[in-house]
Protein backbone atom coordinates (compact mmCIF):
# COMPACT_ATOMS: atom_id res chain seq x y z
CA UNK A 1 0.00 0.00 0.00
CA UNK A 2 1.29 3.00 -0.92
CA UNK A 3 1.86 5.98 1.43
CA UNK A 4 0.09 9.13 -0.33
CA UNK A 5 1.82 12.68 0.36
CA UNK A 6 0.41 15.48 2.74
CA UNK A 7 -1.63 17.84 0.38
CA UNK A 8 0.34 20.65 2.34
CA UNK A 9 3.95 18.91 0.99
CA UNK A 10 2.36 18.99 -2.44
CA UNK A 11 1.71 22.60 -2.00
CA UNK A 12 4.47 23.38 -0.77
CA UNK A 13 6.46 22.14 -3.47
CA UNK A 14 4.72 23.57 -6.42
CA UNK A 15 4.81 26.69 -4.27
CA UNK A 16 8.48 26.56 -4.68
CA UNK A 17 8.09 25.51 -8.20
CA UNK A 18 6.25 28.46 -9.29
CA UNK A 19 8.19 31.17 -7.13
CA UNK A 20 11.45 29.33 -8.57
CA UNK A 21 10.25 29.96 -12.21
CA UNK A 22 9.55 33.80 -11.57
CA UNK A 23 12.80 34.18 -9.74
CA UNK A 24 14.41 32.94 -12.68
CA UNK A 25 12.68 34.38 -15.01
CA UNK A 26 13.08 38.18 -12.80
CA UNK A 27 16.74 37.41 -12.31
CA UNK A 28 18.01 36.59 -15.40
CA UNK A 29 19.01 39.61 -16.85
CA UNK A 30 20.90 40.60 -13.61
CA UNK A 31 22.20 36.81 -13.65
CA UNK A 32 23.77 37.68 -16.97
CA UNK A 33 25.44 40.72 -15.85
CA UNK A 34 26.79 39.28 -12.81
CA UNK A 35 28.58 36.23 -15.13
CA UNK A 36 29.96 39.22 -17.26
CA UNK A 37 31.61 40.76 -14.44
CA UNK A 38 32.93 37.46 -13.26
CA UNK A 39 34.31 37.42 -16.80
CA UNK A 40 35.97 40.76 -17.04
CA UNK A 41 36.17 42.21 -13.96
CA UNK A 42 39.34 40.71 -12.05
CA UNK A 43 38.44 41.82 -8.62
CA UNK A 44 35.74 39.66 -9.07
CA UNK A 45 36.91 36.57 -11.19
CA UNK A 46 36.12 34.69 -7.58
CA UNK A 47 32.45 35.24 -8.24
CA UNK A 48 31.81 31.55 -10.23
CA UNK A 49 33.13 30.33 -6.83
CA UNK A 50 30.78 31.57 -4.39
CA UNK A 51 27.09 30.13 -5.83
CA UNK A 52 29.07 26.77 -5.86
CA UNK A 53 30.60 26.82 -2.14
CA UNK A 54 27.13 28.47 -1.10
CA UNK A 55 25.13 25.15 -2.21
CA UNK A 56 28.08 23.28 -0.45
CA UNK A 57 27.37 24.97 2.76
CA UNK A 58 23.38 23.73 2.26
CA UNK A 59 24.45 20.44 1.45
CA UNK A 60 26.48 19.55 4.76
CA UNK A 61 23.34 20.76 6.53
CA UNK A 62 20.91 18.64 4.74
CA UNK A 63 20.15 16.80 7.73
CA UNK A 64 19.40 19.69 9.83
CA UNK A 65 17.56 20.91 6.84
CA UNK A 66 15.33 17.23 7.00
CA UNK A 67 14.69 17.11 10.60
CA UNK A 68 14.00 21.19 11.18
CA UNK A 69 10.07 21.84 11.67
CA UNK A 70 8.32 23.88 9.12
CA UNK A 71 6.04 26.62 10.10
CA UNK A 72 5.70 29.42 6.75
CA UNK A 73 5.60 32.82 8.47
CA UNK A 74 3.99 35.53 6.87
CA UNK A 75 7.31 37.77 8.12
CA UNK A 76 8.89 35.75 4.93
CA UNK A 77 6.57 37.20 3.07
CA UNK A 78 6.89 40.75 3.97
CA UNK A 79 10.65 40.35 3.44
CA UNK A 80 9.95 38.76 -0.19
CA UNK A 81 8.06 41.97 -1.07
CA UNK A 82 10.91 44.39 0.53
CA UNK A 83 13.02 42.81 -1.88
CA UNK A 84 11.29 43.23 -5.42
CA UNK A 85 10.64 46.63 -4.27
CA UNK A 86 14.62 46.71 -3.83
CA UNK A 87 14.78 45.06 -7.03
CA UNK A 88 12.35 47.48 -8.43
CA UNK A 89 14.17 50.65 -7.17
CA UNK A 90 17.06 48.92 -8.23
CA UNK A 91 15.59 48.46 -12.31
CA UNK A 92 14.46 52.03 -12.18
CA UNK A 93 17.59 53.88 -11.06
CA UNK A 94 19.73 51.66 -13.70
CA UNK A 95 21.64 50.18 -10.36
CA UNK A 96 22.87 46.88 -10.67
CA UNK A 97 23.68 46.58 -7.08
CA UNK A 98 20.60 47.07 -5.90
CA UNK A 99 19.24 44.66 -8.05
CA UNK A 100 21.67 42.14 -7.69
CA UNK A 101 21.96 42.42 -3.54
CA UNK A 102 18.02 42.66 -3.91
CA UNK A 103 18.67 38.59 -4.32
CA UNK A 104 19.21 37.93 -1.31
CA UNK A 105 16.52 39.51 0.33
CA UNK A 106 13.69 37.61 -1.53
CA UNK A 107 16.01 34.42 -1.17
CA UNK A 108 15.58 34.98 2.55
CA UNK A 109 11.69 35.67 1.95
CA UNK A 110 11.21 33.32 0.14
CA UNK A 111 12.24 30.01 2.74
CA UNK A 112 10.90 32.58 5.65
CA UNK A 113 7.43 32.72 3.85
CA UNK A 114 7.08 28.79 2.66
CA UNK A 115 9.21 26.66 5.18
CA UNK A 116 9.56 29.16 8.32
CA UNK A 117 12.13 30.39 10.94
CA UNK A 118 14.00 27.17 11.90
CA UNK A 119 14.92 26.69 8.08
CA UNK A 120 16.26 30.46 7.66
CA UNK A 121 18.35 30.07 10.36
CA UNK A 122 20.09 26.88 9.34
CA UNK A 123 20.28 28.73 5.75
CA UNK A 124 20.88 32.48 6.87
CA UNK A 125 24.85 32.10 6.59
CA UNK A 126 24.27 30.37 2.56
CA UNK A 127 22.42 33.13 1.58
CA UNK A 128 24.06 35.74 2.86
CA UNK A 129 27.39 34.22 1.69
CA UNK A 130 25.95 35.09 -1.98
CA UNK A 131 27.33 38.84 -0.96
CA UNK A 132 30.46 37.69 -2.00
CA UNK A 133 29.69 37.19 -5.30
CA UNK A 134 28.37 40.89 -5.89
CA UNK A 135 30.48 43.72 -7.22
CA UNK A 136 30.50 46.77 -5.08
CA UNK A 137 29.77 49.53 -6.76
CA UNK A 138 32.49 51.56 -8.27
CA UNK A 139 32.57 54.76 -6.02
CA UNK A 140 32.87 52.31 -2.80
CA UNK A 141 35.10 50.01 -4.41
CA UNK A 142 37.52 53.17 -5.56
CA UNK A 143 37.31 54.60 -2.19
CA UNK A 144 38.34 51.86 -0.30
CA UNK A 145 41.37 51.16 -2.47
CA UNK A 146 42.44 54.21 -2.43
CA UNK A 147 42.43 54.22 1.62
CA UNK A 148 43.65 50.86 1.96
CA UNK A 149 46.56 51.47 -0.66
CA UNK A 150 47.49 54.52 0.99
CA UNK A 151 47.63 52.80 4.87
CA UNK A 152 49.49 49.47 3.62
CA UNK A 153 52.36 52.34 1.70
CA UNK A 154 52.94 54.05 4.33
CA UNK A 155 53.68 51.04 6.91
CA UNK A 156 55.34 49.08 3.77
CA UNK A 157 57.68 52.58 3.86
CA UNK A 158 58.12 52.81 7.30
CA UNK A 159 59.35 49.20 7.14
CA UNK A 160 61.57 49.37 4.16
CA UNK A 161 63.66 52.27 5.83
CA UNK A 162 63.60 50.26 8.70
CA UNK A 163 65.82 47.72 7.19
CA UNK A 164 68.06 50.08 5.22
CA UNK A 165 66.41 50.56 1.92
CA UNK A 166 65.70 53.95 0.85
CA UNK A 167 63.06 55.24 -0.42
CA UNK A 168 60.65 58.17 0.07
CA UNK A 169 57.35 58.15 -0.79
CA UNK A 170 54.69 60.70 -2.06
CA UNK A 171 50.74 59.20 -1.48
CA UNK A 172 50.84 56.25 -3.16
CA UNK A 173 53.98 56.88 -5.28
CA UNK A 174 57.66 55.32 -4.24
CA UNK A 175 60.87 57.04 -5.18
CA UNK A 176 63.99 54.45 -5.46
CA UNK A 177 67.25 55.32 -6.40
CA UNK A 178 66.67 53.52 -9.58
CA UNK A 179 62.62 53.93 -10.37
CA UNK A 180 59.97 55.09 -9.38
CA UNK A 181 57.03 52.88 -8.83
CA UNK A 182 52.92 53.62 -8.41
CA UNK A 183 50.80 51.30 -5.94
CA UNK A 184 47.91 51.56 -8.53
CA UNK A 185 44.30 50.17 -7.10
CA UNK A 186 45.24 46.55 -8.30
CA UNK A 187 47.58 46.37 -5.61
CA UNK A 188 45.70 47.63 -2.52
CA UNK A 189 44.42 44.78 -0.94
CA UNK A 190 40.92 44.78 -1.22
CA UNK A 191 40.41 41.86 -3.84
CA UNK A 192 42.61 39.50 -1.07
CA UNK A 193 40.60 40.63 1.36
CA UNK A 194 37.11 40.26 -0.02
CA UNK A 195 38.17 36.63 -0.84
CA UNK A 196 39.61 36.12 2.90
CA UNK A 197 36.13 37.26 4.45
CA UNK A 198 34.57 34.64 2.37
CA UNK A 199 37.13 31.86 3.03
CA UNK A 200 36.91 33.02 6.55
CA UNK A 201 33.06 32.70 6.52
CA UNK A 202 33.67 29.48 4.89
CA UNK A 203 35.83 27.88 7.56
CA UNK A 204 33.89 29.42 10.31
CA UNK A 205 30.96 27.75 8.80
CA UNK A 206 32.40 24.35 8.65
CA UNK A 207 34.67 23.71 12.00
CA UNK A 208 33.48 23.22 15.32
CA UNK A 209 34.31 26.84 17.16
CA UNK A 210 32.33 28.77 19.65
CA UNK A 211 30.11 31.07 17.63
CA UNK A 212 32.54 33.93 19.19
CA UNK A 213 35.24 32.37 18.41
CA UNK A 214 33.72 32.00 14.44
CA UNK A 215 33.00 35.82 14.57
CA UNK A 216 37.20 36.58 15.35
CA UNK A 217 38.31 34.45 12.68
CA UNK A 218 36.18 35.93 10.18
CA UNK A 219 37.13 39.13 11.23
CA UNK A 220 41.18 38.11 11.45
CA UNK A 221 40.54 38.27 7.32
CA UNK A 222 40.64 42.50 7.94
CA UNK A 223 44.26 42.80 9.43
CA UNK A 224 45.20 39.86 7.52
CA UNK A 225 44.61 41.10 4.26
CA UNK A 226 46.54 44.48 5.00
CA UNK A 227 49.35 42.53 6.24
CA UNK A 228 49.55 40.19 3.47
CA UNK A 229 49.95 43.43 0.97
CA UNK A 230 52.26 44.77 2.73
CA UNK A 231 54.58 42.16 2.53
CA UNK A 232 53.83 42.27 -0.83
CA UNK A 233 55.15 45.64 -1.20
CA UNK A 234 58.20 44.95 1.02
CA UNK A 235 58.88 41.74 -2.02
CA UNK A 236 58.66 44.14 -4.90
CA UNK A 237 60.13 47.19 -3.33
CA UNK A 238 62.92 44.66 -2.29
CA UNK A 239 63.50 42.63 -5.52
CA UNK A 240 62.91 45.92 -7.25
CA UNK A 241 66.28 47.71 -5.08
CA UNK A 242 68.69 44.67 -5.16
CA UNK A 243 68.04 43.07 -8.27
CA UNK A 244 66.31 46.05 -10.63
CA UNK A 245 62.88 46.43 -12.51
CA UNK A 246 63.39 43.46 -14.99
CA UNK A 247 63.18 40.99 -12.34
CA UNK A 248 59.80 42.33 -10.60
CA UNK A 249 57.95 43.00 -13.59
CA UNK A 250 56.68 39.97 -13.70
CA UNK A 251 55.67 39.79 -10.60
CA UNK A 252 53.23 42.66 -10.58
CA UNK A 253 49.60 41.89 -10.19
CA UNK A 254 48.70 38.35 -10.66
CA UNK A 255 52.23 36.99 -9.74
CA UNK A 256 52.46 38.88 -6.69
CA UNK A 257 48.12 38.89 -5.99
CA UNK A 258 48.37 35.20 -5.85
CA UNK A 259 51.27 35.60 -3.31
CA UNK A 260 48.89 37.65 -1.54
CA UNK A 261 46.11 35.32 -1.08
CA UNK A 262 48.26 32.18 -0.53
CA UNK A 263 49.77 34.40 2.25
CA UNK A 264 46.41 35.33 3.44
CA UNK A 265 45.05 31.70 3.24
CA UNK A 266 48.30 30.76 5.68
CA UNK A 267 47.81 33.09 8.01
CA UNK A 268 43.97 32.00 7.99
CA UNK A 269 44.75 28.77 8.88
CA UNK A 270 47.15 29.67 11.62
CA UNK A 271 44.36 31.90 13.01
CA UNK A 272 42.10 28.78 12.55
CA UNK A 273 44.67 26.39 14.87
CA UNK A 274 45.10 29.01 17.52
CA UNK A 275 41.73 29.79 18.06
CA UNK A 276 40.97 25.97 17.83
CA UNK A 277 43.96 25.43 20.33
CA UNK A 278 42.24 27.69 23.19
CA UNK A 279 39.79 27.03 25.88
CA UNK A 280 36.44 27.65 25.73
CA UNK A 281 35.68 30.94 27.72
CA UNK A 282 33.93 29.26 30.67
CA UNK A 283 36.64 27.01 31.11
CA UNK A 284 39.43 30.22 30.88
CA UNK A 285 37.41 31.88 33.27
CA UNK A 286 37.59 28.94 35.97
């Protein structure tokens, strides 16, 4: 005898059918723009990454995901709504941030509205982690770089005459005895560092530690980032003053921004040990 499905389950699942289809359909075009900036847009060439390690994150949680209780709130739907209007605003005002960010907001609606609050929590971090994948826009991407590339030359500097090598700089301009060189916006940081606070999210999200403890090592990826530039910096400025400009001209941008983000990822995982290595609070505080 066969076991016939809850009419609810049925509904439910064509409910998701149907809002799938529209979601599509309404984020296609943005979908599209987002794979073209993957495409062409080096800051973000870690975008194909992110949709992949998001459904990852769901997957490890599947049980959870089975055995958490389903009550739709109608708070889900209120949030679905707050995001088309996003996504409307968004269309209007020719902003593809808005529209694209919108995503997440009727994502969250969405399993609020059908499957409840139990299920958004064991999905909030997934969904959110989708921010990765979205290109700031340019005026906050520009300003940041610029800030960033001016801190991490001035304590590259300060270190470089620290160990005998002269140089002076101007804002983001280095004078050497032999050349001159620019810290342009490719080398400030901020790509490394927007693809530590994922990996950081990522590893928080997987291992074991105290939800405080998850909250330092994502934000480790901050002073980790700068300090991984630096010594990026220090290299060329270094190779650049003993050996001349042939030698580091290679090593400019994706040379050195993969030293920066294998740096970054070591450093990660030494925060990762340490943090893993000390006692839970309660027990520090005994």
């Amino acid at each position: 005898m066969t076991r016939m499905k809850h009419p609810s389950s049925v509904l439910a699942v064509l409910a998701f059918f149907g809002i799938g289809v529209l979601l599509f359909l309404l984020y296609l075009p943005v979908g599209r723009g987002l794979v073209d900036d993957w495409m062409n847009n080096p800051d973000y060439s870690h975008g194909f990454l992110i949709p992949v390690i998001s459904l990852y994150m769901v997957w490890i949680r599947r049980d959870e995901l089975m055995r958490a209780r389903r009550s739709p709130s109608m708070w889900g739907l209120a949030l679905l709504l707050a995001g088309v209007g996003q996504y409307i605003a968004g269309y209007i005002g020719a902003e593809h941030f808005l529209q694209s960010t919108s995503m997440i907001l009727v994502l969250s609606g969405v399993v609020l509205f059908l499957l409840g609050m139990e299920t958004m929590r064991i999905l909030l971090l997934p969904i959110v982690f989708l921010i990765f994948m979205i290109p700031l826009p340019a005026i906050v991407w520009n300003n940041f770089a610029f800030l960033l590339k001016l801190f991490a030359t001035k304590i590259a500097v300060f270190f470089m005459q620290a160990i005998g090598i002269i140089v002076l700089r101007e804002g983001n301009v280095l004078y050497l005895p032999s050349i001159t060189l620019e810290v342009v916006d490719a080398c400030s940081g901020l790509r490394s560092l927007i693809s530590l606070l994922a990996l950081g999210a990522l590893i928080g999200f997987v291992s074991r530690l105290s939800t405080f403890k998850k909250w330092v090592l994502f934000l480790c990826a901050v002073p980790i980032a700068i300090l991984s530039n630096i010594a990026r910096l220090l290299l060329t400025v270094a190779l650049t003053q003993w050996y001349g400009a042939e030698v580091t001209q290679d090593l400019q941008h994706t040379a050195s921004g993969i030293f920066v983000f294998g740096l970054g990822m070591v450093l990660m995982m030494l925060a990762y040990k340490l943090l893993s290595a000390l006692p839970p609070r309660s027990e520090r505080m005994t």
